[in-house]
C-alpha atoms as a PDB file:
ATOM      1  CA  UNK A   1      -7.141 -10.422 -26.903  1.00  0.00           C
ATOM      2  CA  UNK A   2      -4.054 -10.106 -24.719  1.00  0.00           C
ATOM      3  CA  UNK A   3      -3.847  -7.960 -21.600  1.00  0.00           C
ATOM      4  CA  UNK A   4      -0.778  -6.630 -22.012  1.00  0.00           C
ATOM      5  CA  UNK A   5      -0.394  -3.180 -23.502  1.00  0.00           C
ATOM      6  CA  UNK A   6       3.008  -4.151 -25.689  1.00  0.00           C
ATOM      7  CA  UNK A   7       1.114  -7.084 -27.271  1.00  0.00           C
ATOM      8  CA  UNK A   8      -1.492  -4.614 -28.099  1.00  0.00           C
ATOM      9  CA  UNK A   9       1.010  -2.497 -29.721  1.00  0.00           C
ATOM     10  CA  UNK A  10      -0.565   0.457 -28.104  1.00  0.00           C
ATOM     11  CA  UNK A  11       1.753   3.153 -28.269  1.00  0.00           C
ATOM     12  CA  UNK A  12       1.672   5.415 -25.204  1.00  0.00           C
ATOM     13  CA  UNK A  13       5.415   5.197 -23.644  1.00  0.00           C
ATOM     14  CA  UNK A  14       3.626   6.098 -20.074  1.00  0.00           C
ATOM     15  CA  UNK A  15       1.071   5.967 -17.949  1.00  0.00           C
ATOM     16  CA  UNK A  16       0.444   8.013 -14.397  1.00  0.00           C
ATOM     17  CA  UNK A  17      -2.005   6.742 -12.170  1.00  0.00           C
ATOM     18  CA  UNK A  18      -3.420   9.542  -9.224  1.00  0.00           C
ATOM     19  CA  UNK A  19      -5.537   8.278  -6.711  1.00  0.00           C
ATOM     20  CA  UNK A  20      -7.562  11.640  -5.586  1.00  0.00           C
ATOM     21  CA  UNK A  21      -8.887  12.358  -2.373  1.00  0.00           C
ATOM     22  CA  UNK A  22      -9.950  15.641  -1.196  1.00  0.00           C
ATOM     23  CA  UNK A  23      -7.261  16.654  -4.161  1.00  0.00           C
ATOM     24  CA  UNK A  24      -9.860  19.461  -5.304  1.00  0.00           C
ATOM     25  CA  UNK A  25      -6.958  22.189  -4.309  1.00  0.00           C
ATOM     26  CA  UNK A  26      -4.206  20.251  -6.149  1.00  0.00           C
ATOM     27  CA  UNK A  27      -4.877  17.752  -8.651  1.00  0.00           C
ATOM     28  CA  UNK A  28      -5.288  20.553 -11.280  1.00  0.00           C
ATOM     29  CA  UNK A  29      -1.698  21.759 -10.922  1.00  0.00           C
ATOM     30  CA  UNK A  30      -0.676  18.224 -10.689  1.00  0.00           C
ATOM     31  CA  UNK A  31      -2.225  18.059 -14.306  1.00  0.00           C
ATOM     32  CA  UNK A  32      -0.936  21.198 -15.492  1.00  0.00           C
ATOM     33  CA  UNK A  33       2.665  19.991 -14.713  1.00  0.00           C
ATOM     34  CA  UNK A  34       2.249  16.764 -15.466  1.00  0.00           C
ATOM     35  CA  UNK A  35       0.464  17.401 -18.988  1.00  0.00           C
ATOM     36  CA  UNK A  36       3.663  19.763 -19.512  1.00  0.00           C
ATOM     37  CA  UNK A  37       5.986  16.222 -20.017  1.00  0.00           C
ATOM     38  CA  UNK A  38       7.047  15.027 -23.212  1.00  0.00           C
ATOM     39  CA  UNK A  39       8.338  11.501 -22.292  1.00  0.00           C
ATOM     40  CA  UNK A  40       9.423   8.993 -24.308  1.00  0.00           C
ATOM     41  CA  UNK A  41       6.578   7.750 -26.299  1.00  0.00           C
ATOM     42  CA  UNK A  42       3.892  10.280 -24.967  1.00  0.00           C
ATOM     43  CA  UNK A  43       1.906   9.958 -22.082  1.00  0.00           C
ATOM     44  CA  UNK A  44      -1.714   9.801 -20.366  1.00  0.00           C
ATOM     45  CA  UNK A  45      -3.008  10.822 -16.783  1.00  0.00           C
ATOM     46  CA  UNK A  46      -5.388   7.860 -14.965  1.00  0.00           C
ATOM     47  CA  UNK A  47      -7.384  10.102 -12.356  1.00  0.00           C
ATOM     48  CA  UNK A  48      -9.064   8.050  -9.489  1.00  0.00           C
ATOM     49  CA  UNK A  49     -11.518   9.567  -7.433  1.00  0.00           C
ATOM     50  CA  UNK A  50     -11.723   7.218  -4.549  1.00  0.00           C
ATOM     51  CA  UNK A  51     -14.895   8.454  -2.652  1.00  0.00           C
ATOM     52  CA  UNK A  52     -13.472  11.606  -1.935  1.00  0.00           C
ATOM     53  CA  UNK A  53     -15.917  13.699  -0.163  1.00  0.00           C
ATOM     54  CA  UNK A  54     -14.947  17.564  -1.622  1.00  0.00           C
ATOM     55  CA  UNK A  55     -15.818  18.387  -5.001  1.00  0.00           C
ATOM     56  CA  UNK A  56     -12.769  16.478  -6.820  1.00  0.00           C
ATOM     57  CA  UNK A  57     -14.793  14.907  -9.078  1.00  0.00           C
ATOM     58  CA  UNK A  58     -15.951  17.884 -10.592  1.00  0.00           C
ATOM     59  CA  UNK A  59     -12.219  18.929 -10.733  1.00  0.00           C
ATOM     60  CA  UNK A  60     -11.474  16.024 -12.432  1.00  0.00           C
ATOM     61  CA  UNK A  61     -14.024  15.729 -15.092  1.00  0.00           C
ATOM     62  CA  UNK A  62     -13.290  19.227 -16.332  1.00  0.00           C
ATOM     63  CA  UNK A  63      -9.341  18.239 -16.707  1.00  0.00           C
ATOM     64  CA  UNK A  64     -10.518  15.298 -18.580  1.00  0.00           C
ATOM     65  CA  UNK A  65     -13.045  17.708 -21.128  1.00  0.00           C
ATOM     66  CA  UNK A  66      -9.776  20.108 -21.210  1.00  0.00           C
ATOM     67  CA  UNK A  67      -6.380  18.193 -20.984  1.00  0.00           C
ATOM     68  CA  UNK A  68      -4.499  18.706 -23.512  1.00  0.00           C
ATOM     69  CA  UNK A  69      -3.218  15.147 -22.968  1.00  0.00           C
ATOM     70  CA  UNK A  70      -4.979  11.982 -22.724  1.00  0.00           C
ATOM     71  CA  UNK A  71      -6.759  11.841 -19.438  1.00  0.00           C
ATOM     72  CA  UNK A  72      -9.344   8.959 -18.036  1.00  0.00           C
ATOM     73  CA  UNK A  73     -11.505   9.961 -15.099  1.00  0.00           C
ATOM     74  CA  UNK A  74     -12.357   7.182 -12.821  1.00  0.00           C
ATOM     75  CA  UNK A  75     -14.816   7.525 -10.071  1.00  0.00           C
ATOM     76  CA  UNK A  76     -15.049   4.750  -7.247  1.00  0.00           C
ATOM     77  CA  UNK A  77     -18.734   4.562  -5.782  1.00  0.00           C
ATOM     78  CA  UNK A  78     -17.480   4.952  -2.582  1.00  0.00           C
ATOM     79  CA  UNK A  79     -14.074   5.234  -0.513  1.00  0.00           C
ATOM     80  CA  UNK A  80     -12.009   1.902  -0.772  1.00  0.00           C
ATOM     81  CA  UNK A  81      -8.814   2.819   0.203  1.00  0.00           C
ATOM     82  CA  UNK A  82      -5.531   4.205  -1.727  1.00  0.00           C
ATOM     83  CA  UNK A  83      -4.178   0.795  -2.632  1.00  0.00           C
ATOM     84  CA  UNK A  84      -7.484  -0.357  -4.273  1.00  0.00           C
ATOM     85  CA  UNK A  85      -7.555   2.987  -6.083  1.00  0.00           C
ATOM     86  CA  UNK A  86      -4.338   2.488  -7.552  1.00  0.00           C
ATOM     87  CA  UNK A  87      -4.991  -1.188  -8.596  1.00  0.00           C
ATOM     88  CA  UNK A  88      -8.044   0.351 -10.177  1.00  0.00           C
ATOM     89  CA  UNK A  89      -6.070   2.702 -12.145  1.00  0.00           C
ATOM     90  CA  UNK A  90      -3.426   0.057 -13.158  1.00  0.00           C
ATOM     91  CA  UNK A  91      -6.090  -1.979 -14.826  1.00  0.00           C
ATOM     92  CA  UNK A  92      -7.314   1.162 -17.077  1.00  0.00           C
ATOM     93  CA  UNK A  93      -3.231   2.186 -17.832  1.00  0.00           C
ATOM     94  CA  UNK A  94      -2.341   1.754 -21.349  1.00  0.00           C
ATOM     95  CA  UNK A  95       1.244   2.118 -20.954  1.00  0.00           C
ATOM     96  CA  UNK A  96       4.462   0.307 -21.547  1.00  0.00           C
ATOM     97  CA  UNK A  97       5.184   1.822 -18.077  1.00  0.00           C
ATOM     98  CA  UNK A  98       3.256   3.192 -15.517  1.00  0.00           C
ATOM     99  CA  UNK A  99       4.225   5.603 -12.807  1.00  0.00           C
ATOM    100  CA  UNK A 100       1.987   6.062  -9.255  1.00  0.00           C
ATOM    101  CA  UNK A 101       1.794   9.566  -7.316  1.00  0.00           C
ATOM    102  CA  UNK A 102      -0.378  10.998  -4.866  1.00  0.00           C
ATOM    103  CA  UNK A 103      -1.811  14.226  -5.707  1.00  0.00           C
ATOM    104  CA  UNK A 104      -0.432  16.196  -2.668  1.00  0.00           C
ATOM    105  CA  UNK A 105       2.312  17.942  -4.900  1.00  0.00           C
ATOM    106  CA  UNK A 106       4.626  16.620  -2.223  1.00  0.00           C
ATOM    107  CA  UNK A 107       6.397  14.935  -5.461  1.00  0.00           C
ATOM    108  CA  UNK A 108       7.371  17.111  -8.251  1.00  0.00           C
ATOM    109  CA  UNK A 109       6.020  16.399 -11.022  1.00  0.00           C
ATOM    110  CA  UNK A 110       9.580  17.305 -12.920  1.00  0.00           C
ATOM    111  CA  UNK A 111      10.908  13.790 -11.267  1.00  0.00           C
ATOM    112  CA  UNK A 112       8.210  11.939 -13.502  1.00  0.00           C
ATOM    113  CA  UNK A 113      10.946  12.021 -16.340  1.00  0.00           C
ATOM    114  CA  UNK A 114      13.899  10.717 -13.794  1.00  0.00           C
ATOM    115  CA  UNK A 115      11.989   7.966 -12.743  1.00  0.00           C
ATOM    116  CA  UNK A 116      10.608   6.982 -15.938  1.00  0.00           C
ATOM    117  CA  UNK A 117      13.820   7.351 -18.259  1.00  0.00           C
ATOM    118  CA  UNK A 118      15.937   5.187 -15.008  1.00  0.00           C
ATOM    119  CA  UNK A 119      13.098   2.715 -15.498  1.00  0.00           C
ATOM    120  CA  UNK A 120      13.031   2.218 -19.404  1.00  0.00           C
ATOM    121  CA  UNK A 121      16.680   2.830 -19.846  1.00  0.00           C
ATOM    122  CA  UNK A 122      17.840   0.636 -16.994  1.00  0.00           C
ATOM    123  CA  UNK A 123      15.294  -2.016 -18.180  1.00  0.00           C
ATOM    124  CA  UNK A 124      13.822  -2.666 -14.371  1.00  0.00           C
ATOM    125  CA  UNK A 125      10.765  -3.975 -13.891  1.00  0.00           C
ATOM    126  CA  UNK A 126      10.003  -2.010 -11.087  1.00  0.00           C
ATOM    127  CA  UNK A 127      11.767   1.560  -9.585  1.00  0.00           C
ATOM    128  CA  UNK A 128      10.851   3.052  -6.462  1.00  0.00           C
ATOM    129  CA  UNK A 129      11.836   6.445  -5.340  1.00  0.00           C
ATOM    130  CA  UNK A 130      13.389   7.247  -1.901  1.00  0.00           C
ATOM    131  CA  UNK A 131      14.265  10.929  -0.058  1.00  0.00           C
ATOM    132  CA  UNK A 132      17.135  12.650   1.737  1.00  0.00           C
ATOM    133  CA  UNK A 133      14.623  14.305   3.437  1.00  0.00           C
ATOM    134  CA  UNK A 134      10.816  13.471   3.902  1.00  0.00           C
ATOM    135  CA  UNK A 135       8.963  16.798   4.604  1.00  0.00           C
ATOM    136  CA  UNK A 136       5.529  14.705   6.434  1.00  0.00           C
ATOM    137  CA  UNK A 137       4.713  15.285   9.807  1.00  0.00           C
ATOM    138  CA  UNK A 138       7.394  13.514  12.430  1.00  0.00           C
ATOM    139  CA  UNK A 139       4.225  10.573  13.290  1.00  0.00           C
ATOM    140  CA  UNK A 140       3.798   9.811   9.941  1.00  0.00           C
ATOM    141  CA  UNK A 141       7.917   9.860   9.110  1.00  0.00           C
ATOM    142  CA  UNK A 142       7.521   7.116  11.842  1.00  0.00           C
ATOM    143  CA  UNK A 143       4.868   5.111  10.965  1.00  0.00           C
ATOM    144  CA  UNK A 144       6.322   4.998   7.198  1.00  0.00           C
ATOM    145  CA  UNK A 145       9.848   3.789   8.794  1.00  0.00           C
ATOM    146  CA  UNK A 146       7.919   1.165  10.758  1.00  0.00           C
ATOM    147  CA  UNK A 147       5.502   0.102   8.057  1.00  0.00           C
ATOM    148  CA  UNK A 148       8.761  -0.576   5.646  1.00  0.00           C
ATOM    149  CA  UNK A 149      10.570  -2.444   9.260  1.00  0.00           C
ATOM    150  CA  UNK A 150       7.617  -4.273   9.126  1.00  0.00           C
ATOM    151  CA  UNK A 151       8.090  -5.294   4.951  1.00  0.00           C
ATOM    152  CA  UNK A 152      11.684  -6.172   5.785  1.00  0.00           C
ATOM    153  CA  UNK A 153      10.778  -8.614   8.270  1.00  0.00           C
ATOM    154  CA  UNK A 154       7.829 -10.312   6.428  1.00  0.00           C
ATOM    155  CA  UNK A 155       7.970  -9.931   2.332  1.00  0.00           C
ATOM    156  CA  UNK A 156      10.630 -11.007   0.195  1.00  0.00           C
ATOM    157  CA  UNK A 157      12.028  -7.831  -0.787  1.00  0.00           C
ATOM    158  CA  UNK A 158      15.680  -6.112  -0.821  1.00  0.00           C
ATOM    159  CA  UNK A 159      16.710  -5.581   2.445  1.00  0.00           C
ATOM    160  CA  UNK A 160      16.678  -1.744   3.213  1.00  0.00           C
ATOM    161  CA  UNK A 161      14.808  -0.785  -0.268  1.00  0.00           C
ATOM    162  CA  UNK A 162      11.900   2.169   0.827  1.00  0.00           C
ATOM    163  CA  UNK A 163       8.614   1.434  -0.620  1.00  0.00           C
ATOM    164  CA  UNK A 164       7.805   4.392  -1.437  1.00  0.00           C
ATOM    165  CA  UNK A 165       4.086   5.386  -3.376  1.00  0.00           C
ATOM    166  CA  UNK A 166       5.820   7.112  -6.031  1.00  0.00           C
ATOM    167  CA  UNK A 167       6.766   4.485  -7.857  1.00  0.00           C
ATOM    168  CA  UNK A 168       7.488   2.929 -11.860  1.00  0.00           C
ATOM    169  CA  UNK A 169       6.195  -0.419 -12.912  1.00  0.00           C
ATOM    170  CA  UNK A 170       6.445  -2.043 -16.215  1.00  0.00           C
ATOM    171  CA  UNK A 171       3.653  -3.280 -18.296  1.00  0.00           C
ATOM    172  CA  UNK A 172       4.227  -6.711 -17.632  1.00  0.00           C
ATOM    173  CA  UNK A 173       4.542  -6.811 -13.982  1.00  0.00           C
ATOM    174  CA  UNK A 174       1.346  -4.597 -13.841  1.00  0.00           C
ATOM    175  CA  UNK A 175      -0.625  -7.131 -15.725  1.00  0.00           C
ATOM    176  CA  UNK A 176       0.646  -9.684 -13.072  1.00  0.00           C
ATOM    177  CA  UNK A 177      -0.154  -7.255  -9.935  1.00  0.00           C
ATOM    178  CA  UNK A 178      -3.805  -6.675 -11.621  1.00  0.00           C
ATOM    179  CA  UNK A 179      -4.799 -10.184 -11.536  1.00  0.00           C
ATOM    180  CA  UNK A 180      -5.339 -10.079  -7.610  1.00  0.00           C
ATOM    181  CA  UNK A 181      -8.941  -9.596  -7.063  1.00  0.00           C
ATOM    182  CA  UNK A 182      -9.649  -9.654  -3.220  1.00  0.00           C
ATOM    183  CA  UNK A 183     -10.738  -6.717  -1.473  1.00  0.00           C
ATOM    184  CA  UNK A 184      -7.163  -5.870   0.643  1.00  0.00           C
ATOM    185  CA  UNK A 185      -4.468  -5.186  -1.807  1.00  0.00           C
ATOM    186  CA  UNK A 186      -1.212  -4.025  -0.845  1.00  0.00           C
ATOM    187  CA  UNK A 187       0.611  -2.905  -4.386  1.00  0.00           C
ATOM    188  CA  UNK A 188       3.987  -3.391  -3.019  1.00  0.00           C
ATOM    189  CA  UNK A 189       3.397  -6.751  -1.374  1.00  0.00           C
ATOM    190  CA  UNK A 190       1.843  -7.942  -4.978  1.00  0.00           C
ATOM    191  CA  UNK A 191       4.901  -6.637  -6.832  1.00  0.00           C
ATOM    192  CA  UNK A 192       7.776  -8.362  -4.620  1.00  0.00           C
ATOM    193  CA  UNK A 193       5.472 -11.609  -5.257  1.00  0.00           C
ATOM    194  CA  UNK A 194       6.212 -10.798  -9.030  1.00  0.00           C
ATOM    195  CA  UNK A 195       9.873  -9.820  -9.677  1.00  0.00           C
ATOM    196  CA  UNK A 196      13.106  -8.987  -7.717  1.00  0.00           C
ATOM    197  CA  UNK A 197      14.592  -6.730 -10.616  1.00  0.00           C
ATOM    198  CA  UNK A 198      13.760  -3.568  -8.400  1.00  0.00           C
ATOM    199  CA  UNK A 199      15.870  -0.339  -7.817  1.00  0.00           C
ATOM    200  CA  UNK A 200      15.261   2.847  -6.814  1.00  0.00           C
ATOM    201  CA  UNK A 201      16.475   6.122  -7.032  1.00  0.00           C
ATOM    202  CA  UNK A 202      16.394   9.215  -4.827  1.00  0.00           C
ATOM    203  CA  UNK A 203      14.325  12.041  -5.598  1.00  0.00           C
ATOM    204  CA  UNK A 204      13.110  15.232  -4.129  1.00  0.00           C
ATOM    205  CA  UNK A 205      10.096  15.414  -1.224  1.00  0.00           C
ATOM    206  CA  UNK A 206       8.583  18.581  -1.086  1.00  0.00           C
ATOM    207  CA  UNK A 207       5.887  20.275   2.239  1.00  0.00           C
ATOM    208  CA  UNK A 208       2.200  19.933   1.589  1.00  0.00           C
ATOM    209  CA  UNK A 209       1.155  22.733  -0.135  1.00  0.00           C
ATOM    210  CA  UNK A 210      -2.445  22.714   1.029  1.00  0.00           C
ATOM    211  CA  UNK A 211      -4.784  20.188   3.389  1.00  0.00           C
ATOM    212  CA  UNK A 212      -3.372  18.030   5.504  1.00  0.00           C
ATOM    213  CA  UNK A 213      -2.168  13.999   5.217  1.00  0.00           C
ATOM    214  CA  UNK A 214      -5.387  11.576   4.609  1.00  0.00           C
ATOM    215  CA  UNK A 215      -2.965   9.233   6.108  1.00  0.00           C
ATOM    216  CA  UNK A 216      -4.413   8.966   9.648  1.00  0.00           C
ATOM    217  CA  UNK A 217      -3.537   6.367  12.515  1.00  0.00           C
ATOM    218  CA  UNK A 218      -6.289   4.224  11.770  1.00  0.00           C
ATOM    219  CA  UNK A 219      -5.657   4.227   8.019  1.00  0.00           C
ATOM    220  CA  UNK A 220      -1.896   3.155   8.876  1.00  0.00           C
ATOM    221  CA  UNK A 221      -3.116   0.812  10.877  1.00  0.00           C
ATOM    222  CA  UNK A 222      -5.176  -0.845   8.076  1.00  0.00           C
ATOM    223  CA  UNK A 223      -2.413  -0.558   5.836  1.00  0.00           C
ATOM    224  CA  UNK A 224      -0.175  -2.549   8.023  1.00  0.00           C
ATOM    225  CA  UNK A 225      -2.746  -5.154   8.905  1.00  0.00           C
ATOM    226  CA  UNK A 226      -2.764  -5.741   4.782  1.00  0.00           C
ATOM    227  CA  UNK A 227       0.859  -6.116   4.769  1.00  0.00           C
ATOM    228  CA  UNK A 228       1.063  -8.512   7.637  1.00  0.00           C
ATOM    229  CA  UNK A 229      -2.110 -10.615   7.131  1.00  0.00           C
ATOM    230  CA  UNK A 230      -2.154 -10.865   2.896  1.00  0.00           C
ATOM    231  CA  UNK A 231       1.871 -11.949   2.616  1.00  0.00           C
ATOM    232  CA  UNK A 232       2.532 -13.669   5.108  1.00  0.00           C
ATOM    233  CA  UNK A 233       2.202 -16.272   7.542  1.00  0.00           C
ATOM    234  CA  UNK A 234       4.460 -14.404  10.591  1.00  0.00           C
ATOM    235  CA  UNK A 235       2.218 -13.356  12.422  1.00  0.00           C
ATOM    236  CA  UNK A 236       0.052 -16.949  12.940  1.00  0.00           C
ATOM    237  CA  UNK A 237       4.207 -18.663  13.518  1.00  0.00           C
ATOM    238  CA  UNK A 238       4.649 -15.774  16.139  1.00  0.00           C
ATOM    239  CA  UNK A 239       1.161 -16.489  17.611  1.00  0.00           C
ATOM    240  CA  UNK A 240       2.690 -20.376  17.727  1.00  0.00           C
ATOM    241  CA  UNK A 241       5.228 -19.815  19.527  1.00  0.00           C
ATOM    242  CA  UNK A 242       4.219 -17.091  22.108  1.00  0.00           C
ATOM    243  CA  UNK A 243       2.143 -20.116  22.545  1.00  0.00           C
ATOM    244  CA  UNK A 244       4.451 -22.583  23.085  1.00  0.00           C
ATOM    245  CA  UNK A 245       6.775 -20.203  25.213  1.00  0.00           C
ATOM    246  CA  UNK A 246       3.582 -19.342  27.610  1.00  0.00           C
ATOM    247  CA  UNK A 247       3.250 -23.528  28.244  1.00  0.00           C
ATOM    248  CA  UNK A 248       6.868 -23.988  28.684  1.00  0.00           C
ATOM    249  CA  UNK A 249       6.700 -21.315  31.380  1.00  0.00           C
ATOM    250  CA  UNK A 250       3.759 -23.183  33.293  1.00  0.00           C
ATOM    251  CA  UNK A 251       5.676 -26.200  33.152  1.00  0.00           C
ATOM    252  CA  UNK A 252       8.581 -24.326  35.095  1.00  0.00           C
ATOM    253  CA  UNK A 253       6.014 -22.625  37.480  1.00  0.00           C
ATOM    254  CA  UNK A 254       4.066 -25.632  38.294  1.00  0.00           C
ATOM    255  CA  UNK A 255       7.236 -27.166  39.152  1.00  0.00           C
ATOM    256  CA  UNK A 256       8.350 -24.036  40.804  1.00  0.00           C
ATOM    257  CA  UNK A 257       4.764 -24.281  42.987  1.00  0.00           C
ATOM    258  CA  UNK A 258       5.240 -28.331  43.385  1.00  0.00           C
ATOM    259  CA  UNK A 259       8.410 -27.577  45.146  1.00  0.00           C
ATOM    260  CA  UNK A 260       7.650 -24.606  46.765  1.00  0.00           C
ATOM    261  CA  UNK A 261       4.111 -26.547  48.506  1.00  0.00           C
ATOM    262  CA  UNK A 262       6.637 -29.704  49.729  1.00  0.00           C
ATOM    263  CA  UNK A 263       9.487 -27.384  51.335  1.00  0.00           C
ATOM    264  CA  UNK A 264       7.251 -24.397  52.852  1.00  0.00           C
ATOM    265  CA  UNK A 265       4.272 -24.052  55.224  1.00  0.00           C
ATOM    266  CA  UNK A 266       2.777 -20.777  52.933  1.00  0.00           C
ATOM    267  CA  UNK A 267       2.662 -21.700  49.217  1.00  0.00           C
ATOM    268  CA  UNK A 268       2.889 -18.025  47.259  1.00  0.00           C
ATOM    269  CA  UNK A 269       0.590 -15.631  47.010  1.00  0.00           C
ATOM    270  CA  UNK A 270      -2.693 -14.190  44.988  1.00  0.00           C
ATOM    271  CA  UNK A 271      -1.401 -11.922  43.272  1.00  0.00           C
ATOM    272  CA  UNK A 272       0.975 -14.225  41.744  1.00  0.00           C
ATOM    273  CA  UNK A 273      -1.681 -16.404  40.763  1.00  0.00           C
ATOM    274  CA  UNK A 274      -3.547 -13.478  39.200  1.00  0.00           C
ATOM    275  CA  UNK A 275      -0.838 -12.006  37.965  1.00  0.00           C
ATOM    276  CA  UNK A 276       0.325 -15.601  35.998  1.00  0.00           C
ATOM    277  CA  UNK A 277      -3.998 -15.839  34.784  1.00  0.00           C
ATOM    278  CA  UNK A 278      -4.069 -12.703  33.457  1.00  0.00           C
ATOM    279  CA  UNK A 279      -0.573 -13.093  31.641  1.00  0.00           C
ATOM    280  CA  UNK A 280      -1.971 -16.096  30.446  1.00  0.00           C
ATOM    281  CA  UNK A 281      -5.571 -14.896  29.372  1.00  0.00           C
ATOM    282  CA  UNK A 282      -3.917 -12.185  27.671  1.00  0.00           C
ATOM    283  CA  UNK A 283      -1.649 -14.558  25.614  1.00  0.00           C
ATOM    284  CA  UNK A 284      -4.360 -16.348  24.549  1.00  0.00           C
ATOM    285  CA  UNK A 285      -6.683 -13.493  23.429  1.00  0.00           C
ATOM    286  CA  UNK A 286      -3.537 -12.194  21.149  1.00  0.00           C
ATOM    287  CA  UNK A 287      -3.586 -15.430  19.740  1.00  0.00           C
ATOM    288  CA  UNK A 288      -6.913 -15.657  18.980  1.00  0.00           C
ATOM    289  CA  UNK A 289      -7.213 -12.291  17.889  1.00  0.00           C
ATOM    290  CA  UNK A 290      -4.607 -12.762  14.432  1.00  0.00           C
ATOM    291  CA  UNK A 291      -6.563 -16.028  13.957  1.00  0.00           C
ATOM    292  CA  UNK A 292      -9.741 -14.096  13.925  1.00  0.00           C
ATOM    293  CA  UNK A 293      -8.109 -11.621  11.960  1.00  0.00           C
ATOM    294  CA  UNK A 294      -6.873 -14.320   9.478  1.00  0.00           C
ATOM    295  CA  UNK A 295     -10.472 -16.189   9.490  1.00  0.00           C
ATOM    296  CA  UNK A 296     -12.271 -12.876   8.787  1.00  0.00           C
ATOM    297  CA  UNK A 297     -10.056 -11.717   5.804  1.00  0.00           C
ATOM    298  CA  UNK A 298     -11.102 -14.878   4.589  1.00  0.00           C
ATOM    299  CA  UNK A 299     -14.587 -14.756   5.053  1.00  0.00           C
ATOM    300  CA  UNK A 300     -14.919 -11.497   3.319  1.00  0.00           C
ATOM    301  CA  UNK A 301     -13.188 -12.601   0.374  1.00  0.00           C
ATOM    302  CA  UNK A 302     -15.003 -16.017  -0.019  1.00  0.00           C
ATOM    303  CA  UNK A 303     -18.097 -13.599   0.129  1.00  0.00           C
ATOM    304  CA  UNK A 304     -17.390 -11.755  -2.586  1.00  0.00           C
ATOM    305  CA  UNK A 305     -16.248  -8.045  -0.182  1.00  0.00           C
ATOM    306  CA  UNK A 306     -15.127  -5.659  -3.886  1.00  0.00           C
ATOM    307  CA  UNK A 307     -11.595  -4.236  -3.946  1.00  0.00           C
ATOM    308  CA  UNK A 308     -13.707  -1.207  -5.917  1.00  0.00           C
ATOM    309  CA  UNK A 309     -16.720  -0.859  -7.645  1.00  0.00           C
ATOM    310  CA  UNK A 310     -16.259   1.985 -10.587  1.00  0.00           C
ATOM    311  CA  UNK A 311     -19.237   4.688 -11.171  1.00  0.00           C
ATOM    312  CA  UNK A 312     -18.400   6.257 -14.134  1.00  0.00           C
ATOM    313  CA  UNK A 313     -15.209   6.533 -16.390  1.00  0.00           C
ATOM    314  CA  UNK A 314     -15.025   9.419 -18.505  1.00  0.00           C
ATOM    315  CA  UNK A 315     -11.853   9.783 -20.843  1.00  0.00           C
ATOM    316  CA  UNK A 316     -10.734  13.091 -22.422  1.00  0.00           C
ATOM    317  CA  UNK A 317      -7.907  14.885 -24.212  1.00  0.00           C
ATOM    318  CA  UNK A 318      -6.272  13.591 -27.571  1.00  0.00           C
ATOM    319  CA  UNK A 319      -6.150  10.034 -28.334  1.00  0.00           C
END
């Protein structure tokens, strides 16, 4: 049987897919809102609890028992990450589109129908959504712009396009993204390997309503590690030729200190000569560190490390 919803002939027009954590507050309104669409071709809700540690789940599994549209509760045995939520929600979508939110509120649910209808009429494979004004804290308005600098300088993607989480993909490039099976996906680096018919459209960001980000440092951190390690070979070329540029300046110094022992009585210093090791040592540890990085990634996935292992899927509402 073929994976891809339109060969099915399944009729839903579109899918949402929610990764939840600590959502309890919110991801009932999201539903209310979002079950309040009539979209072209109908539509279904993909709830993912990944891990989350308040009582979502129990949230969740009552909007699936009382939805009045088709909802699938997915429960992760433990916390993988956003990005593995999402690609576990992609694989259980239906639709001949799918459309990705958090469950913050922080994107109105009333822009579902923009995106989707610029999507289906426009006939893009892929639409993501960008703001006039983002309404996260200042740190994490920074570490999105640098995550996307980041994108521009080592995926293939439109220079300047936002990747933004709140995003529309079609069937068929979802069946492509899904296929990736190791344990650090990046969505966004997985579609630009797919297609390059992409726009986006601007849309409105709204405050937190309750809770704070889940976004912290270290999970940015992660994030950007998965975008520079999974798609690209940068960072091992910029390793290469830090490398090369540290020997080329020995060969200068040791000339420098040849000439410098012939012509004076007092060759230089120790703290130059400390300063020049620990330059050096510090060079090479960088080095080694995104090879180890590199080398461990791939350990990990030759061992089998799960992009998500599912509990329990409950589905509700009308089918």
């Amino acid at each position: 049987m073929s994976d891809d919803p339109l060969a099915r002939g399944i009729p839903v027009g579109l899918s949402i897919v929610v990764p939840v954590y600590r959502g309890a507050d919110t991801v009932g309104r999201l539903v209310a809102a979002l079950s309040a669409l009539r979209p072209e071709g109908g539509l279904e809700i993909i709830l993912v609890n990944d891990g989350s540690p308040d009582n979502s789940g129990e949230v969740c599994r009552e909007l699936a028992r009382t939805a009045s549209v088709p909802v699938t509760y997915i429960e992760h045995a433990r916390n993988f990450g956003e990005h593995n939520a999402v690609m576990t929600g992609l694989r259980h979508m239906r639709g001949r589109y799918v459309i990705t939110m958090d469950d913050d509120l922080q994107n109105p649910p009333e822009e579902v129908l923009k995106l989707y209808d610029h999507a289906r009429l426009g006939r893009w494979d892929v639409v993501y959504t960008r703001y006039a004004e983002k309404k996260h804290e200042g740190w994490r308005n920074l570490g999105s712009r640098f995550a996307n600098w980041v994108a521009d300088q080592l995926m293939d993607k439109p220079k300047g396009l936002y990747l933004s989480s709140f995003r529309c993909m079609c069937a068929l490039v979802v069946q492509q993204v899904t296929r990736y099976a190791g344990p650090y996906p990046y969505v966004d680096g997985l579609v630009m390997q797919v297609t390059q018919r992409i726009d986006s459209i601007e849309v409105l960001h709204l405050a937190r309503m309750e809770g704070r980000s889940n976004y912290t440092l270290r999970r940015l951190v992660r994030l950007w590690l998965n975008l520079a390690t999974n798609f690209s070979l940068m960072p091992l070329r910029l390793a290469m030729l830090a490398g090369i540029g540290m020997g080329v300046l020995g060969v200068i110094g040791a000339v420098f200190t040849m000439i410098e022992a012939l012509t004076k009585e007092t060759p230089s210093g120790w703290a130059s000569v400390m300063t020049v090791t620990l330059l050096v040592a510090g060079m090479q540890f960088l080095i080694l560190g995104v090879m180890g990085e590199y080398i461990g990634r791939a350990f990990l996935s030759a061992n089998g490390k799960p992009q998500g292992v599912v509990r329990d899927v409950v589905t509700g509402g009308p089918r």
